[in-house]
C-alpha atoms as a PDB file:
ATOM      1  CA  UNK A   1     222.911 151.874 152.981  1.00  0.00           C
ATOM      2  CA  UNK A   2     221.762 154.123 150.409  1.00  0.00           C
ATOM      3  CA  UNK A   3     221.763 157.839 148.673  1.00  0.00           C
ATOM      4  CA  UNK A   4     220.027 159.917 150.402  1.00  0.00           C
ATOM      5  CA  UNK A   5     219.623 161.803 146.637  1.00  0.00           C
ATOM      6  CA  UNK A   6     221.545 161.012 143.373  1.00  0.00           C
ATOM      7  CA  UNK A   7     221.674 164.066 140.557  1.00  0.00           C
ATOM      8  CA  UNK A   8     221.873 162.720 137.484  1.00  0.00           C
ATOM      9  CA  UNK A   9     221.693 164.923 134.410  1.00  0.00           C
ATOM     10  CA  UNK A  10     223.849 165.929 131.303  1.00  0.00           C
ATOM     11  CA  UNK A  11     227.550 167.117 131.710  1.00  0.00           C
ATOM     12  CA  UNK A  12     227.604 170.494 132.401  1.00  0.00           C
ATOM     13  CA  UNK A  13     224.352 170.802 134.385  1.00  0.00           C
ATOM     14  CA  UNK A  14     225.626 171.395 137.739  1.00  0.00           C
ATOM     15  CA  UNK A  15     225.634 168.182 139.156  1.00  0.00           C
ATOM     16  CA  UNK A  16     229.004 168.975 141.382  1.00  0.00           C
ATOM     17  CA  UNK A  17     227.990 172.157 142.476  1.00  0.00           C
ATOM     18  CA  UNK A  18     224.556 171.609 143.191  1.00  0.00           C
ATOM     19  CA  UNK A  19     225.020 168.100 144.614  1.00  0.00           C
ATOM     20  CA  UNK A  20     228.177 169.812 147.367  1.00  0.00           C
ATOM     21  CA  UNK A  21     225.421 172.554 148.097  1.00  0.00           C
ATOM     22  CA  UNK A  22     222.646 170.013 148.339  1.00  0.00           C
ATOM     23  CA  UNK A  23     224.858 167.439 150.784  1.00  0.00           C
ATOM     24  CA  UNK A  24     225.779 171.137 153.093  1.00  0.00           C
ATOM     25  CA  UNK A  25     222.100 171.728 153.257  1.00  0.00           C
ATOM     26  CA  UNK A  26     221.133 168.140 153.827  1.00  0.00           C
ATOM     27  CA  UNK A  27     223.873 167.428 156.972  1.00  0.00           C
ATOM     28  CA  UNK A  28     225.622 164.490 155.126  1.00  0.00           C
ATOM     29  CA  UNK A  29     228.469 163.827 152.590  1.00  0.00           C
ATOM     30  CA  UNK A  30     228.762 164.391 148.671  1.00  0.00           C
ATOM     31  CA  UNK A  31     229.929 162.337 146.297  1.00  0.00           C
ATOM     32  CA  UNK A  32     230.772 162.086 142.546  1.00  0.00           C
ATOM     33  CA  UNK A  33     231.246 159.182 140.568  1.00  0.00           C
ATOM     34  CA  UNK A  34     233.333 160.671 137.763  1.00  0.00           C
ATOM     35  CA  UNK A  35     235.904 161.764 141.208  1.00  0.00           C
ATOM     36  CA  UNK A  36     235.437 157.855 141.881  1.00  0.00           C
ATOM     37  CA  UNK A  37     237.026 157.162 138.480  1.00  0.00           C
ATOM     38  CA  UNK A  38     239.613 159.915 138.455  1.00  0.00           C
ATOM     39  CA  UNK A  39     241.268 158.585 141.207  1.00  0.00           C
ATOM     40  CA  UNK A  40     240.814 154.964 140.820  1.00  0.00           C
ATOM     41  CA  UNK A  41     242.086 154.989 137.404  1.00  0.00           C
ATOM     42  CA  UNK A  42     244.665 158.031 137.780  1.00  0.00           C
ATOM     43  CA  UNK A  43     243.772 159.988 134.751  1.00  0.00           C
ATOM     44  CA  UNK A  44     241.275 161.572 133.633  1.00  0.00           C
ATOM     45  CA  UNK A  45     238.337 160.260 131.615  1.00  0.00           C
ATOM     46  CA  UNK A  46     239.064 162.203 128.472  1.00  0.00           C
ATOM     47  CA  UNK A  47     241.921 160.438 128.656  1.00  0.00           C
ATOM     48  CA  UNK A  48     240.503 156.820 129.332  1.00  0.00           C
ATOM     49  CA  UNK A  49     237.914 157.839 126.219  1.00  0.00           C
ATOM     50  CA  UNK A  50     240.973 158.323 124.081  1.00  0.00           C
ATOM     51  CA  UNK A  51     243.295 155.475 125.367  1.00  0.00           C
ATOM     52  CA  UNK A  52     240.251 152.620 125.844  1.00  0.00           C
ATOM     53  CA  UNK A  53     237.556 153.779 123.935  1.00  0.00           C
ATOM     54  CA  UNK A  54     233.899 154.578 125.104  1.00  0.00           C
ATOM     55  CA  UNK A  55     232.865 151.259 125.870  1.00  0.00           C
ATOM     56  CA  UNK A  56     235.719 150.353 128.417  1.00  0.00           C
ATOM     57  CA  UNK A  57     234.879 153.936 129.720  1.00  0.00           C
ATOM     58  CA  UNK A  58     231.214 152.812 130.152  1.00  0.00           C
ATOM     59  CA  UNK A  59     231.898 149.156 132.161  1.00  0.00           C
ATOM     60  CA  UNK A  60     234.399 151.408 134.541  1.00  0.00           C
ATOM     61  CA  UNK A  61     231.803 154.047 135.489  1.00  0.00           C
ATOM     62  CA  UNK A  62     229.164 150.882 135.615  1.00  0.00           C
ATOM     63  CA  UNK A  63     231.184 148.965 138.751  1.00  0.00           C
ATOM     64  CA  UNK A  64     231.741 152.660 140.221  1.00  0.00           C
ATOM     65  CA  UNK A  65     228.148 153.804 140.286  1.00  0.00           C
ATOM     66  CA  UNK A  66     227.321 150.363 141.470  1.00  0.00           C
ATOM     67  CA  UNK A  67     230.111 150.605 144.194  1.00  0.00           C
ATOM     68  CA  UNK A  68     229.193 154.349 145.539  1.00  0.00           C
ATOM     69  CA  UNK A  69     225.624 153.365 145.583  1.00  0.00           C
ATOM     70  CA  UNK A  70     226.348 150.459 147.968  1.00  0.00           C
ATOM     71  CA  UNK A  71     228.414 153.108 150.327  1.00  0.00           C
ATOM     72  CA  UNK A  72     227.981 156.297 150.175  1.00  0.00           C
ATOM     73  CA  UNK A  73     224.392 157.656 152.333  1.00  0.00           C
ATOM     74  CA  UNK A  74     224.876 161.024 151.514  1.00  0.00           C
ATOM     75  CA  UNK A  75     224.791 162.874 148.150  1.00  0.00           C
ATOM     76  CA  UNK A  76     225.654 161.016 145.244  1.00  0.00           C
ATOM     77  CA  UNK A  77     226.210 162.882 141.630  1.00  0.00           C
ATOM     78  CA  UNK A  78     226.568 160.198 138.653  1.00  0.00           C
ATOM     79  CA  UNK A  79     228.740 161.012 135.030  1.00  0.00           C
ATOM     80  CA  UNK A  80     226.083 162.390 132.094  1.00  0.00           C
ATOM     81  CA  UNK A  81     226.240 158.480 130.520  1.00  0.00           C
ATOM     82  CA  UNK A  82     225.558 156.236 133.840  1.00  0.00           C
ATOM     83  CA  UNK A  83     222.121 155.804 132.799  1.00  0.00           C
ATOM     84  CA  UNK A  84     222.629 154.358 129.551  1.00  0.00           C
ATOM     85  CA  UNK A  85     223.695 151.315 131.473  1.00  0.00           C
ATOM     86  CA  UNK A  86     220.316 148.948 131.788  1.00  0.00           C
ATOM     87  CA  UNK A  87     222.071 147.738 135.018  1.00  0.00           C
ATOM     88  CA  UNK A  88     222.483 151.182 136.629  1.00  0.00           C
ATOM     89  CA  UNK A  89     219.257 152.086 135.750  1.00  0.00           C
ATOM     90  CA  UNK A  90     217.899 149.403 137.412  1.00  0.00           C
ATOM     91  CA  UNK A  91     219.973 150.447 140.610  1.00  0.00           C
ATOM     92  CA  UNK A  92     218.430 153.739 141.150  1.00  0.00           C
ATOM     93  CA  UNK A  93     214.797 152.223 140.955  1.00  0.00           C
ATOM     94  CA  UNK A  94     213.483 153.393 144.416  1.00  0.00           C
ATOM     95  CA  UNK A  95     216.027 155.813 145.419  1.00  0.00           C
ATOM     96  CA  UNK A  96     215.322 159.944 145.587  1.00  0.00           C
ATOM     97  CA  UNK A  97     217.077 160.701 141.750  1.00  0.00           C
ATOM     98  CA  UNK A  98     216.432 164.126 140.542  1.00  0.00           C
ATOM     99  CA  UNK A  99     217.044 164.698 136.697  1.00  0.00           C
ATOM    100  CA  UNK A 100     218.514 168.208 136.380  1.00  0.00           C
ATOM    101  CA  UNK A 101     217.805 169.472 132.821  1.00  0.00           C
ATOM    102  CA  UNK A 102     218.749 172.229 130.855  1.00  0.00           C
ATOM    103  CA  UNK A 103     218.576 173.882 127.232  1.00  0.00           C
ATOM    104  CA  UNK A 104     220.612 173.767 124.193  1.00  0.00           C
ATOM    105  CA  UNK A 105     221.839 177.035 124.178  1.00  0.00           C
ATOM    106  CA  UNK A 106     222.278 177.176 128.436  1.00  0.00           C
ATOM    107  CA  UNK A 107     224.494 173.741 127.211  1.00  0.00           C
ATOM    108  CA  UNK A 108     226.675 175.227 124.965  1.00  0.00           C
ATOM    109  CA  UNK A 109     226.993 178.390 127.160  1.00  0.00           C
ATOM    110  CA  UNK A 110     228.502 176.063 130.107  1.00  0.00           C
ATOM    111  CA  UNK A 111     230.032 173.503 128.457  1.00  0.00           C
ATOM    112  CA  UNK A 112     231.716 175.476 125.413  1.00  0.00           C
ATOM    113  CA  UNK A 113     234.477 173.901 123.297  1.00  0.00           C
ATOM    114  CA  UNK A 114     235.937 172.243 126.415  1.00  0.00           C
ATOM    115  CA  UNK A 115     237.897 169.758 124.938  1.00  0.00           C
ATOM    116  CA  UNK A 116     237.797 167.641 128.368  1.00  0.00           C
ATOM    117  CA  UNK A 117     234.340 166.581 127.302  1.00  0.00           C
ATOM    118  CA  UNK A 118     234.895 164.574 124.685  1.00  0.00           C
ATOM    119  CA  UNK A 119     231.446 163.550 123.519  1.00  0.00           C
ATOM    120  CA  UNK A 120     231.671 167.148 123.013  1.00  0.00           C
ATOM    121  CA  UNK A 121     234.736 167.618 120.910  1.00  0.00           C
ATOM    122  CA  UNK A 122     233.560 168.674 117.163  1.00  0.00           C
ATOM    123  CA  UNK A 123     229.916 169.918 117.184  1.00  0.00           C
ATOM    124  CA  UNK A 124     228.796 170.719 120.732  1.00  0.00           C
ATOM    125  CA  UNK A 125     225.165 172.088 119.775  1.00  0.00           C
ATOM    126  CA  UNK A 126     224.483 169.209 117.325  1.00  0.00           C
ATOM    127  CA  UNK A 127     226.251 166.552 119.265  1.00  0.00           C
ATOM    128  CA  UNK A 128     224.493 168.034 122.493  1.00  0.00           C
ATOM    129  CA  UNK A 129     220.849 167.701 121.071  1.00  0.00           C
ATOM    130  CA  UNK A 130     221.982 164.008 119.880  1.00  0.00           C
ATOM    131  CA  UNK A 131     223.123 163.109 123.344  1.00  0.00           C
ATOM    132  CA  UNK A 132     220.105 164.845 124.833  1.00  0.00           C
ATOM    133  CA  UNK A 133     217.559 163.110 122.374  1.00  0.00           C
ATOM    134  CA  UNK A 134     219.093 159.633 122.814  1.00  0.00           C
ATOM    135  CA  UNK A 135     219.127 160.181 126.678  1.00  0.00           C
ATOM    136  CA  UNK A 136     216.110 162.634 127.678  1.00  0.00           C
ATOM    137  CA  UNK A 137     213.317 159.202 128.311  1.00  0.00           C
ATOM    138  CA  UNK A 138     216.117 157.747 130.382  1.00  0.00           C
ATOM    139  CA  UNK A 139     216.810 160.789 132.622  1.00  0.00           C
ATOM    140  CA  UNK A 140     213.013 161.633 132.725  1.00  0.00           C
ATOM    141  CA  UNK A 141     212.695 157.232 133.203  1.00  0.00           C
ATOM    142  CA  UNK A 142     214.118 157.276 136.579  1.00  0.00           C
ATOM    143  CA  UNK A 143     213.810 160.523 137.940  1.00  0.00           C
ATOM    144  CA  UNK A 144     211.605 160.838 141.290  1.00  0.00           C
ATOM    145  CA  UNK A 145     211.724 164.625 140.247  1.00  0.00           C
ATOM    146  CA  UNK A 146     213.112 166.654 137.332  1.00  0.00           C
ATOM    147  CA  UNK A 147     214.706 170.423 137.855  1.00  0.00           C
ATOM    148  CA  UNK A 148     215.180 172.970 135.175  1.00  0.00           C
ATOM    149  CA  UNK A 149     218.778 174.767 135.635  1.00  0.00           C
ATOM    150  CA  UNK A 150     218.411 177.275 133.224  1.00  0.00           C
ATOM    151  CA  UNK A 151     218.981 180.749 134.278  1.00  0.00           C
ATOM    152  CA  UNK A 152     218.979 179.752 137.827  1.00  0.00           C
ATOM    153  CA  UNK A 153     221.796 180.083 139.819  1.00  0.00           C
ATOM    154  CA  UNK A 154     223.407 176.575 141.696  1.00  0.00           C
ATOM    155  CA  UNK A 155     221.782 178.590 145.042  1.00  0.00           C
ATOM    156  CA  UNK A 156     218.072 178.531 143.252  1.00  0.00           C
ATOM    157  CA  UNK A 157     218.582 175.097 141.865  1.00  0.00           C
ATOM    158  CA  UNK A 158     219.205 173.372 145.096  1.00  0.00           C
ATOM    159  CA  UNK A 159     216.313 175.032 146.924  1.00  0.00           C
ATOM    160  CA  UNK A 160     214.079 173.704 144.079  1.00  0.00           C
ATOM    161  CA  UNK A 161     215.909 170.316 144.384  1.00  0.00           C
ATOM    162  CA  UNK A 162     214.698 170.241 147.721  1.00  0.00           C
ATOM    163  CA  UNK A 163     211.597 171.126 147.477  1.00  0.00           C
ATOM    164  CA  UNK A 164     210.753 168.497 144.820  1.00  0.00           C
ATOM    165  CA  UNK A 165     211.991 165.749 147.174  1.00  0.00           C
ATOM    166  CA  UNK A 166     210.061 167.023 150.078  1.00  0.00           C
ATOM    167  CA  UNK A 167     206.555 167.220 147.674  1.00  0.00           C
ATOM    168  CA  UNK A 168     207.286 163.546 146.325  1.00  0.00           C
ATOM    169  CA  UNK A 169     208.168 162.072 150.206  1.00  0.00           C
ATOM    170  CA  UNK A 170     205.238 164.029 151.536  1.00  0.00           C
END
């Protein structure tokens, strides 16, 4: 058992809402790793980042991708950092993954000053472009198709999900 699709993108691009719309249209169920770790750990992961640090933050959300990839066949959205994990990446080699992207300033616009992001907490234009430039190839790496998200709403972006997966199975 597998994903049917996994989103994978940077925090804030829409991976929830897009990936609930994407398992309605698609028949079958939605899931979301950072949920996965919300519950398991019973707190949330700002609070894990502060208490543990990002590296314990990092080997949880590695056993949980790993986990919901071995049993969940439906929708599957992962946190912003699962890729950086060789391991993960190496999970979603052959599976449907669609990179949803997005802009700088679309970034700031959704994500803010939200203080629950906390790779986001002093600078979130600068530290966005880090995170994005650090991540980008490994997004773009594993993708089976990539999906801009600016200016379109959740609506638009799951139609064009769609149709990306049906033009790479065809």
């Amino acid at each position: 058992m597998s994903p049917r699709v996994v989103l994978v993108g940077p925090m804030g691009v829409g991976k929830s809402t897009v990936g609930q719309l994407l398992a309605e249209r698609l028949g079958v169920g939605y899931r979301d790793t950072d949920d996965d770790i919300v519950a398991a750990q019973d707190r949330t992961i700002a609070e894990i980042f502060v208490d543990e640090g990002e590296s314990a933050f990092r080997a949880i959300e590695k056993a949980a991708v790993l986990r919901a990839l071995t049993e969940h066949d439906g929708v599957l959205a992962l946190g912003g950092g699962a890729i950086l994990d060789e391991d993960t990446r190496a999970s979603l080699a052959g599976l449907p993954v669609v990179y949803l992207s997005m802009d700088v300033e679309e970034a700031v616009k959704r994500t803010g000053l939200n203080t629950a992001r906390p790779l986001l907490a002093v600078n979130p234009r600068k530290q966005w472009r880090e995170l994005m430039e650090a991540r980008r190839h490994l997004y773009e790496g594993i993708a089976t198709a990539v999906v801009a998200t600016d200016g379109r709403t959740p609506e638009e972006v799951t139609e064009a999900a769609l149709g990306a997966l049906e033009l790479k199975q065809a």
